[in-house]
Structure formats: structure tokens, C-alpha cells
PDB file of N, CA and C in Angstrom:
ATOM      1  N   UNK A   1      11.536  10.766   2.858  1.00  0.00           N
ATOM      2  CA  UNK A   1      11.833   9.898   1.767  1.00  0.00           C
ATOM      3  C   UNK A   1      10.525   9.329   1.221  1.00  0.00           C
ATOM      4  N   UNK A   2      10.544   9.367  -0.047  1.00  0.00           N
ATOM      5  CA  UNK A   2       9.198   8.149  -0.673  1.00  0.00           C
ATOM      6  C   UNK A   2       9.693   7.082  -0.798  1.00  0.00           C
ATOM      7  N   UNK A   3       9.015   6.041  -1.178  1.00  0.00           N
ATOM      8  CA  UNK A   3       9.008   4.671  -1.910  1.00  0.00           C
ATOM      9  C   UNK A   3       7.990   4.930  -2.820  1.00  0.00           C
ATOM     10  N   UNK A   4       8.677   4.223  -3.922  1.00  0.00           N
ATOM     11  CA  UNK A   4       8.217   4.581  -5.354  1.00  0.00           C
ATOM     12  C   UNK A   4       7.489   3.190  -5.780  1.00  0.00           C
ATOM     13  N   UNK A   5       7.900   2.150  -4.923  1.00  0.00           N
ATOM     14  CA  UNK A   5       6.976   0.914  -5.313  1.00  0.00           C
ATOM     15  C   UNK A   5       7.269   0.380  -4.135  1.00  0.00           C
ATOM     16  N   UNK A   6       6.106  -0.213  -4.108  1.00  0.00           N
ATOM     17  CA  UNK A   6       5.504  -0.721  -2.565  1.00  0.00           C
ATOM     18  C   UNK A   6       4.236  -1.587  -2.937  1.00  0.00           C
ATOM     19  N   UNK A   7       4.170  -3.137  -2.466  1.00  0.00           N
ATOM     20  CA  UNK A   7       3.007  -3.666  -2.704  1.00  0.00           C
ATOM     21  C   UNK A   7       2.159  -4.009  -0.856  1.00  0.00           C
ATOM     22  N   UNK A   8       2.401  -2.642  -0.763  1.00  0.00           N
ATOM     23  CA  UNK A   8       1.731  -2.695   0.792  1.00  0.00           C
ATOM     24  C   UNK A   8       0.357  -2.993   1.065  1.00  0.00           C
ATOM     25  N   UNK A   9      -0.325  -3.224  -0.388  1.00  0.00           N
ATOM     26  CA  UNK A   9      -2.110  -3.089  -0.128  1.00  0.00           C
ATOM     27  C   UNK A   9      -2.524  -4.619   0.454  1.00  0.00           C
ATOM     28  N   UNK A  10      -3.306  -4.921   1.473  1.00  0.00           N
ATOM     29  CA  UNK A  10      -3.454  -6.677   2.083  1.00  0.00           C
ATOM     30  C   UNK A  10      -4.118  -7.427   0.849  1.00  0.00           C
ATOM     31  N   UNK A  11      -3.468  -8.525   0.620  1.00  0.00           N
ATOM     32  CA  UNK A  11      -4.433  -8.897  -0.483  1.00  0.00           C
ATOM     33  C   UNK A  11      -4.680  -8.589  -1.737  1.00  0.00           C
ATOM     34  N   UNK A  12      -3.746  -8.206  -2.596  1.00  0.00           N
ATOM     35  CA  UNK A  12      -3.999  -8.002  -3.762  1.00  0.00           C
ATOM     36  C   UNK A  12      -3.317  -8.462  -4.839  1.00  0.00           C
ATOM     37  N   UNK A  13      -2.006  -8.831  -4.367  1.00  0.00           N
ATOM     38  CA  UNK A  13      -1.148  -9.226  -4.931  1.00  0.00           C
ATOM     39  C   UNK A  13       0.055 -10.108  -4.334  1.00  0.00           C
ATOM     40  N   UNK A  14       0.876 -10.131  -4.686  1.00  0.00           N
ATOM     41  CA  UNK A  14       2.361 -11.039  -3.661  1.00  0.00           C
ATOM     42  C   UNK A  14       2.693 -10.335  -2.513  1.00  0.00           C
ATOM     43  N   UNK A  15       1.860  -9.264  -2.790  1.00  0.00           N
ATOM     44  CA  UNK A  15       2.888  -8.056  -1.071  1.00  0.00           C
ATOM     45  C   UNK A  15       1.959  -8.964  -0.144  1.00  0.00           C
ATOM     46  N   UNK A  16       1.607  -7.727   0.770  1.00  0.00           N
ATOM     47  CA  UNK A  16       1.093  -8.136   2.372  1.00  0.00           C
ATOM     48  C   UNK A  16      -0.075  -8.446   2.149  1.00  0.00           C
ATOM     49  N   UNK A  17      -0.197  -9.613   2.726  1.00  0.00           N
ATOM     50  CA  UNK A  17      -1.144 -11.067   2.921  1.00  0.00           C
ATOM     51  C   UNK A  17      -2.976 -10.232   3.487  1.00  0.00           C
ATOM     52  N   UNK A  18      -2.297  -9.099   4.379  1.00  0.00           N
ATOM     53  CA  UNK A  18      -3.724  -8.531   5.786  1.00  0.00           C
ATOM     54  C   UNK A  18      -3.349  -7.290   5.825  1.00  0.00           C
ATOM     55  N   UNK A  19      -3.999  -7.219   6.103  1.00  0.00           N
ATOM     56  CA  UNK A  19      -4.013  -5.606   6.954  1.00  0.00           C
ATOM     57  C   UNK A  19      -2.880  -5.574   7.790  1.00  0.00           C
ATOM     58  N   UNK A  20      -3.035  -6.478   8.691  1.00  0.00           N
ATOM     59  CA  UNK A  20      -2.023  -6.607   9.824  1.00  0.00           C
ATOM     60  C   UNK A  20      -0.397  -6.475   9.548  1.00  0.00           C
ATOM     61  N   UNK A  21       0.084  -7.457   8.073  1.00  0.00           N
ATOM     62  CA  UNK A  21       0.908  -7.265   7.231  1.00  0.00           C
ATOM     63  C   UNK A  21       1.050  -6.205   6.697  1.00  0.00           C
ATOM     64  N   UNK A  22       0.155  -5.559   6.337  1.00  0.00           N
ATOM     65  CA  UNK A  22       0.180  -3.817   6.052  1.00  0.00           C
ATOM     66  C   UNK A  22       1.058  -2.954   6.476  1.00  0.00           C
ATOM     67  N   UNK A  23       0.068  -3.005   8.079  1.00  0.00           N
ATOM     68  CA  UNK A  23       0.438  -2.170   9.218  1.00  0.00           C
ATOM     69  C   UNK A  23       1.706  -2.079   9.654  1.00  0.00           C
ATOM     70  N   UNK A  24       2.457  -3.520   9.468  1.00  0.00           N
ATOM     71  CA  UNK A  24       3.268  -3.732  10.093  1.00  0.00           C
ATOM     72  C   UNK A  24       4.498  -3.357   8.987  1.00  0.00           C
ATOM     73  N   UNK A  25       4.540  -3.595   7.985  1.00  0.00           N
ATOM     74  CA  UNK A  25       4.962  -2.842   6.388  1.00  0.00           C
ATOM     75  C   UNK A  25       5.547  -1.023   7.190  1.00  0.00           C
ATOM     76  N   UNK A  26       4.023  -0.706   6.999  1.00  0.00           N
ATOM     77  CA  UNK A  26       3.865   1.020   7.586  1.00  0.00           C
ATOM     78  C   UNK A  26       4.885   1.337   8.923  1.00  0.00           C
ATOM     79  N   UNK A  27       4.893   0.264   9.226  1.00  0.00           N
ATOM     80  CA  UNK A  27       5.390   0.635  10.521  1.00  0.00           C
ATOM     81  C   UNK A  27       6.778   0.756  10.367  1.00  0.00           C
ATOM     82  N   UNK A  28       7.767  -0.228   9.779  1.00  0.00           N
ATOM     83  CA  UNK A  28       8.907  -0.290   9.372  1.00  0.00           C
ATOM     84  C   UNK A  28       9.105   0.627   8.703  1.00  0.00           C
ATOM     85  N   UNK A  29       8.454   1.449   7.932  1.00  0.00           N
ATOM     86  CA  UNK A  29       8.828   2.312   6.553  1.00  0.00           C
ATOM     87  C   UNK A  29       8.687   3.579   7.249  1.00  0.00           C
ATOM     88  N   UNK A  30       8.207   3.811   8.418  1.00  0.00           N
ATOM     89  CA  UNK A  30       8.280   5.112   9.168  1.00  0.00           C
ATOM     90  C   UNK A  30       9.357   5.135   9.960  1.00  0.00           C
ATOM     91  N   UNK A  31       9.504   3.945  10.581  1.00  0.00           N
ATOM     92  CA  UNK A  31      10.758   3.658  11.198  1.00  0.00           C
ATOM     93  C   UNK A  31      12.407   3.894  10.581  1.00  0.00           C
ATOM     94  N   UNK A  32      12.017   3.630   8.936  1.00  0.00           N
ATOM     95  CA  UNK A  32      13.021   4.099   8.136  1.00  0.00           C
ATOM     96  C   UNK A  32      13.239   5.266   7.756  1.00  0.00           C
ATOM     97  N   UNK A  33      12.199   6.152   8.015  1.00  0.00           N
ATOM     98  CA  UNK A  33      12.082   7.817   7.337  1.00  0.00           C
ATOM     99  C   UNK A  33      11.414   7.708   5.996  1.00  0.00           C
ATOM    100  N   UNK A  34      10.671   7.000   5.841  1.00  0.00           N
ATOM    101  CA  UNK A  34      10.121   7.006   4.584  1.00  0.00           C
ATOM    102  C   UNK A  34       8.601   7.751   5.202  1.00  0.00           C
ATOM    103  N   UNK A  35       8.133   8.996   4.641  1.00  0.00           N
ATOM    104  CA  UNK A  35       7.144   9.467   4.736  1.00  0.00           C
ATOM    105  C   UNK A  35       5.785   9.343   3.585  1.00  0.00           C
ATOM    106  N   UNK A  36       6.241   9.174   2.523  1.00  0.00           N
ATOM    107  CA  UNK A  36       5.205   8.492   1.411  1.00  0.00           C
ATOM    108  C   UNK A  36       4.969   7.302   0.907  1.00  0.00           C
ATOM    109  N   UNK A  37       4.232   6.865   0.412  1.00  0.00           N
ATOM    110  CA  UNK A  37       4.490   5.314   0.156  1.00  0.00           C
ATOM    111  C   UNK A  37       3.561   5.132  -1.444  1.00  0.00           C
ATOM    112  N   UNK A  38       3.949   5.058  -2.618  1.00  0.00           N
ATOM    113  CA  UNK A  38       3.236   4.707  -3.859  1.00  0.00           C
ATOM    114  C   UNK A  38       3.062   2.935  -3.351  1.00  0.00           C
ATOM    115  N   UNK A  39       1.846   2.972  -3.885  1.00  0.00           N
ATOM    116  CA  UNK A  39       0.744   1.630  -3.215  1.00  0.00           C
ATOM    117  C   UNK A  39       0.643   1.069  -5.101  1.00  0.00           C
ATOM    118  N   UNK A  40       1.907  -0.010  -5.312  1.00  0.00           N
ATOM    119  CA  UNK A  40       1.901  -0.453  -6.590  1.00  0.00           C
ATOM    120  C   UNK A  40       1.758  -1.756  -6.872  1.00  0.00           C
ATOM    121  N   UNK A  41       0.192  -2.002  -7.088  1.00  0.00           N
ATOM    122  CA  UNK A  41       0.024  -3.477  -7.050  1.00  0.00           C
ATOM    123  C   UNK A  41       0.204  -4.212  -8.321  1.00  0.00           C
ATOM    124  N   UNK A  42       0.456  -5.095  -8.582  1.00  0.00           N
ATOM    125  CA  UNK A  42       0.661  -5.309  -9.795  1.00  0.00           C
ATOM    126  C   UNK A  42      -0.599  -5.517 -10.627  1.00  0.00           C
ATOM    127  N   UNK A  43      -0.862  -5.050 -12.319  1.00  0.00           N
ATOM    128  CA  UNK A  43      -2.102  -5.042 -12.834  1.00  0.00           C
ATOM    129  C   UNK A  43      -1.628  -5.587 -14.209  1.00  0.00           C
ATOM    130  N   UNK A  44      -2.768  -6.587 -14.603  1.00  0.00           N
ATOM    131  CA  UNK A  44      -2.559  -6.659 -15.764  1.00  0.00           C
ATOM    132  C   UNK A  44      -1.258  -7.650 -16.501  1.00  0.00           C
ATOM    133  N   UNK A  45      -0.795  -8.564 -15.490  1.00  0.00           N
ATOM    134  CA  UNK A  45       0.134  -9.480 -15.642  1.00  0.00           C
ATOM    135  C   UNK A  45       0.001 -10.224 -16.111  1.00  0.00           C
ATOM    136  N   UNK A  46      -0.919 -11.229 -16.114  1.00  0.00           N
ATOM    137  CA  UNK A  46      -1.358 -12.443 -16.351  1.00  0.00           C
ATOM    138  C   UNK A  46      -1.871 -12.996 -15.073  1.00  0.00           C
ATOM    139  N   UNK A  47      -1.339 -12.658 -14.209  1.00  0.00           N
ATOM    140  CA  UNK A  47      -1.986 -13.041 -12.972  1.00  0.00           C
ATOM    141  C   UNK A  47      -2.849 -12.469 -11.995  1.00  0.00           C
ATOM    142  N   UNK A  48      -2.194 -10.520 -12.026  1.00  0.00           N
ATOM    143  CA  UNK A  48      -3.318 -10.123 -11.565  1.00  0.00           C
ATOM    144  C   UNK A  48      -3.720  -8.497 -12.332  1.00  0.00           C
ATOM    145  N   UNK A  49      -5.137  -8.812 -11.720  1.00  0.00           N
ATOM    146  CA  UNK A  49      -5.730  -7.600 -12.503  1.00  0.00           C
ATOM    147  C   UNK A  49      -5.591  -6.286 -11.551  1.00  0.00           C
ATOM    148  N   UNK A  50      -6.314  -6.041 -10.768  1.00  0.00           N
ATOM    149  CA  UNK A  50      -6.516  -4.776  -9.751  1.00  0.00           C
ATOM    150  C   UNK A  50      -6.581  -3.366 -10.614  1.00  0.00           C
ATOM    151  N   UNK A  51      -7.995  -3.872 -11.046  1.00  0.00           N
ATOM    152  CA  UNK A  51      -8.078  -2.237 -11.473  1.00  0.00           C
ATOM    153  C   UNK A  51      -8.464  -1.012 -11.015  1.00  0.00           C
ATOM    154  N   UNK A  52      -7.827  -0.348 -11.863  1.00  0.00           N
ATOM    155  CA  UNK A  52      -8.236   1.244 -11.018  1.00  0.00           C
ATOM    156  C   UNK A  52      -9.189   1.133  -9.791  1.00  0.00           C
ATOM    157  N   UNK A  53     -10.460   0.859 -10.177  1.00  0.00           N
ATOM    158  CA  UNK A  53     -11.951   0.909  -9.179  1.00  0.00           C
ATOM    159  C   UNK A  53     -11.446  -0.093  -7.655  1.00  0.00           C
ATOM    160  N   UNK A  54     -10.864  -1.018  -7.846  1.00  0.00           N
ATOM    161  CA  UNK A  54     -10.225  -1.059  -6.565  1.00  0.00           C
ATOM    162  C   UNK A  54      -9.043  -1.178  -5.871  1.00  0.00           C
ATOM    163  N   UNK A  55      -8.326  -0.580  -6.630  1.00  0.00           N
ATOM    164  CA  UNK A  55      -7.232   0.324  -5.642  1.00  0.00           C
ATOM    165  C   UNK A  55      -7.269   1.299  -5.345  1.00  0.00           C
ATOM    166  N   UNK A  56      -7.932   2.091  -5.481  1.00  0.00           N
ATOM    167  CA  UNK A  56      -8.344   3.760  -5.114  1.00  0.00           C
ATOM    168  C   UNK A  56      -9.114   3.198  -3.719  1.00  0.00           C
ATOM    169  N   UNK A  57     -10.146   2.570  -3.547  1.00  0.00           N
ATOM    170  CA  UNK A  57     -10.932   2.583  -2.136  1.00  0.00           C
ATOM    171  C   UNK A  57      -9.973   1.666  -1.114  1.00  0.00           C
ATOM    172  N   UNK A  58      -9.303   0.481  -1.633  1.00  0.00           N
ATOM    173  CA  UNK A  58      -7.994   0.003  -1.114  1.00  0.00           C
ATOM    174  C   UNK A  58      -6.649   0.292  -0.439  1.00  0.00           C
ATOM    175  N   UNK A  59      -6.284   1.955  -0.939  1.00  0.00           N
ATOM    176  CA  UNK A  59      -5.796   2.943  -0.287  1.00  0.00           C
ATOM    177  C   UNK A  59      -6.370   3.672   0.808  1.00  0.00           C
ATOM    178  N   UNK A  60      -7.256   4.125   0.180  1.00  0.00           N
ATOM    179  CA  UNK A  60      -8.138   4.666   0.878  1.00  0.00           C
ATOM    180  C   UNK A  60      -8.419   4.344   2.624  1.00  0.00           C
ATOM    181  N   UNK A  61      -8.655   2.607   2.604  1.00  0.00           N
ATOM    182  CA  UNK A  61      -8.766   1.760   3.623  1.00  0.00           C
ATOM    183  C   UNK A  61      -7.837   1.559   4.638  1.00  0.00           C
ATOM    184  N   UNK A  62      -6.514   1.695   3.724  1.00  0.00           N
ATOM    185  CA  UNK A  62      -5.200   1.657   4.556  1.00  0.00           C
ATOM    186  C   UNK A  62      -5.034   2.480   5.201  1.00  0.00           C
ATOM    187  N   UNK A  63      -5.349   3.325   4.319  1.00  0.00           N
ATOM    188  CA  UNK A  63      -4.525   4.820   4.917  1.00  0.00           C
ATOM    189  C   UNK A  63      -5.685   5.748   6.064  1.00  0.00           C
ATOM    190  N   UNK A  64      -6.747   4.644   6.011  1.00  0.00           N
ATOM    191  CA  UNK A  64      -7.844   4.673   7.623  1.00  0.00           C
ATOM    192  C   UNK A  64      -7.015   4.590   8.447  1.00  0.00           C
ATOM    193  N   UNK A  65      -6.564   2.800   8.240  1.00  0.00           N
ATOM    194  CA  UNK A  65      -5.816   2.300   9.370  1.00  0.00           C
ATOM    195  C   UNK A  65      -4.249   2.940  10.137  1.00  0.00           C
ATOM    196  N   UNK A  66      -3.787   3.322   8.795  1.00  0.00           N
ATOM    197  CA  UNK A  66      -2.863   4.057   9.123  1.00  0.00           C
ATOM    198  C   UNK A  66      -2.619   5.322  10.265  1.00  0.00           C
ATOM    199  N   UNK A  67      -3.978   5.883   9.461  1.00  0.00           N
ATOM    200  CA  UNK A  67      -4.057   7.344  10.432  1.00  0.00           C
ATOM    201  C   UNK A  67      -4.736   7.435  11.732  1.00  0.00           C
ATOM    202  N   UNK A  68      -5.089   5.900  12.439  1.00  0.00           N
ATOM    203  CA  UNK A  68      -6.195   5.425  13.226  1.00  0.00           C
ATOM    204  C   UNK A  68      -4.792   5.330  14.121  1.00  0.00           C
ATOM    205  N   UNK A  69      -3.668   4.941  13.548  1.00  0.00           N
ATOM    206  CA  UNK A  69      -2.670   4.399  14.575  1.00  0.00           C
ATOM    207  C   UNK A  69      -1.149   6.114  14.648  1.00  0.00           C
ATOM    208  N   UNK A  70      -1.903   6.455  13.964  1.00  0.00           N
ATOM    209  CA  UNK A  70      -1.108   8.026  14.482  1.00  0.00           C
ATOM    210  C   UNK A  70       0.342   7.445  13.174  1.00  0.00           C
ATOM    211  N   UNK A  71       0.545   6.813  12.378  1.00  0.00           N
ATOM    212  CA  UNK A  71       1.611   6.866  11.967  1.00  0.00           C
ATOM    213  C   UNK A  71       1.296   7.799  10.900  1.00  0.00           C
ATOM    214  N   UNK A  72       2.814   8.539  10.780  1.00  0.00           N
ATOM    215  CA  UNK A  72       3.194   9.952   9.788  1.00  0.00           C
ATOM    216  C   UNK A  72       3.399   9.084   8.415  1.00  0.00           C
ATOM    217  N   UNK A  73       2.355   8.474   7.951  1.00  0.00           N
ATOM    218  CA  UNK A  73       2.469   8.599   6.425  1.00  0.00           C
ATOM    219  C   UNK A  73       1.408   8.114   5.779  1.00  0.00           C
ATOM    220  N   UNK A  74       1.964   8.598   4.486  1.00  0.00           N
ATOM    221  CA  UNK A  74       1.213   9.557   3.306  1.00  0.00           C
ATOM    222  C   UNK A  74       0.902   8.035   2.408  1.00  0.00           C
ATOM    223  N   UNK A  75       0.003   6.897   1.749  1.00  0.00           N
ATOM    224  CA  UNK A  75      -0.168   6.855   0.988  1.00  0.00           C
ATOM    225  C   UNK A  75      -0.747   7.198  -0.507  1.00  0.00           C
ATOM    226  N   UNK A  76      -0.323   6.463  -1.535  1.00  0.00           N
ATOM    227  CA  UNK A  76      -0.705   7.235  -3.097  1.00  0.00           C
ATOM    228  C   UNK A  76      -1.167   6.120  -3.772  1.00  0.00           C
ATOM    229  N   UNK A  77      -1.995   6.406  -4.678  1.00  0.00           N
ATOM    230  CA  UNK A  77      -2.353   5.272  -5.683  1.00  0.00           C
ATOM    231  C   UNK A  77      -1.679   5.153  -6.908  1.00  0.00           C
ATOM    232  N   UNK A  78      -1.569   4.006  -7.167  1.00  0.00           N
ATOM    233  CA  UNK A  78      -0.622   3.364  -8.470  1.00  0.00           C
ATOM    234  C   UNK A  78      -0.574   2.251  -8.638  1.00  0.00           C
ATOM    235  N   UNK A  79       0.037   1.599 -10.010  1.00  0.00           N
ATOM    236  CA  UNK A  79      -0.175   0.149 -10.277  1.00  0.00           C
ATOM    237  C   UNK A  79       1.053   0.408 -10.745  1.00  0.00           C
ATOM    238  N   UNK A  80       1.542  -1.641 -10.580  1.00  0.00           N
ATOM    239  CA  UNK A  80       2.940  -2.011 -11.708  1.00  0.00           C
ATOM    240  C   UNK A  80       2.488  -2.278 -12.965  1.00  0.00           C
ATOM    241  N   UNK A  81       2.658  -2.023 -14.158  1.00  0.00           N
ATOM    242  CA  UNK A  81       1.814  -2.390 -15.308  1.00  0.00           C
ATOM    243  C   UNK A  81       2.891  -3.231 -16.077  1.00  0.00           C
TER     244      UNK A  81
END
């Protein structure tokens, strides 16, 4: 299964606060059968920006941690616009 919106990135927006919040996100969503995860932070609201340049290395970071802890999934980059 994917999730098509997900504000799993620590810190960027209203989703998960840390990393730790992340992880623990990841962890549930594997637990559910969800194997992909679109990483959709919100951009461009009025409140927050997150542009392109850092959500790409922001994924990137997660999906270290992710694969550091053996869990089966896939993040993607994307914004809520």
C-alpha cells in the first residue's frame, strides 16, 4: 500500500516534531502494510514554506534512518501546495 500524504518529515511542519516521531510514524505504517510513503509537507501556506532544496535532503535523511533500522519502506518527495 502507499500513503499519498504523509507529513512524516521531523520538523517541518505540524507532522512529527523529531526524528524519533518519524521513526515511530515509519514504524506504524509498516506495521499497517503500507510500503511507500509520499513525504508531503506543507509549502507555501502562509505559514510554511519548505522548499524544494530542503525536502529533497530531508527525505533523504529519513530514509537513512529508516534503512539503518531495517524497516521495508520506500520514502518519496512531495509537498501540500
Amino acid at each position: 500500500m502507499i500513503d499519498l500524504h504523509c507529513h512524516i518529515l521531523p520538523g517541518l511542519d505540524d507532522g512529527a516534531e523529531d526524528l524519533e516521531a518519524s521513526l515511530a510514524m515509519a514504524e506504524q505504517a509498516v506495521a499497517q502494510g503500507i510500503t511507500h510513503i509520499l513525504c508531503t509537507p506543507h509549502h507555501n501556506n502562509g505559514r510554511y514554506e519548505n522548499v524544494k532544496a530542503s525536502i529533497i535532503p530531508a527525505v533523504h535523511t529519513l530514509q537513512q534512518a529508516i534503512d539503518e533500522r531495517n524497516l521495508p519502506l520506500t520514502l518519496l518527495e512531495g509537498q501540500e501546495v
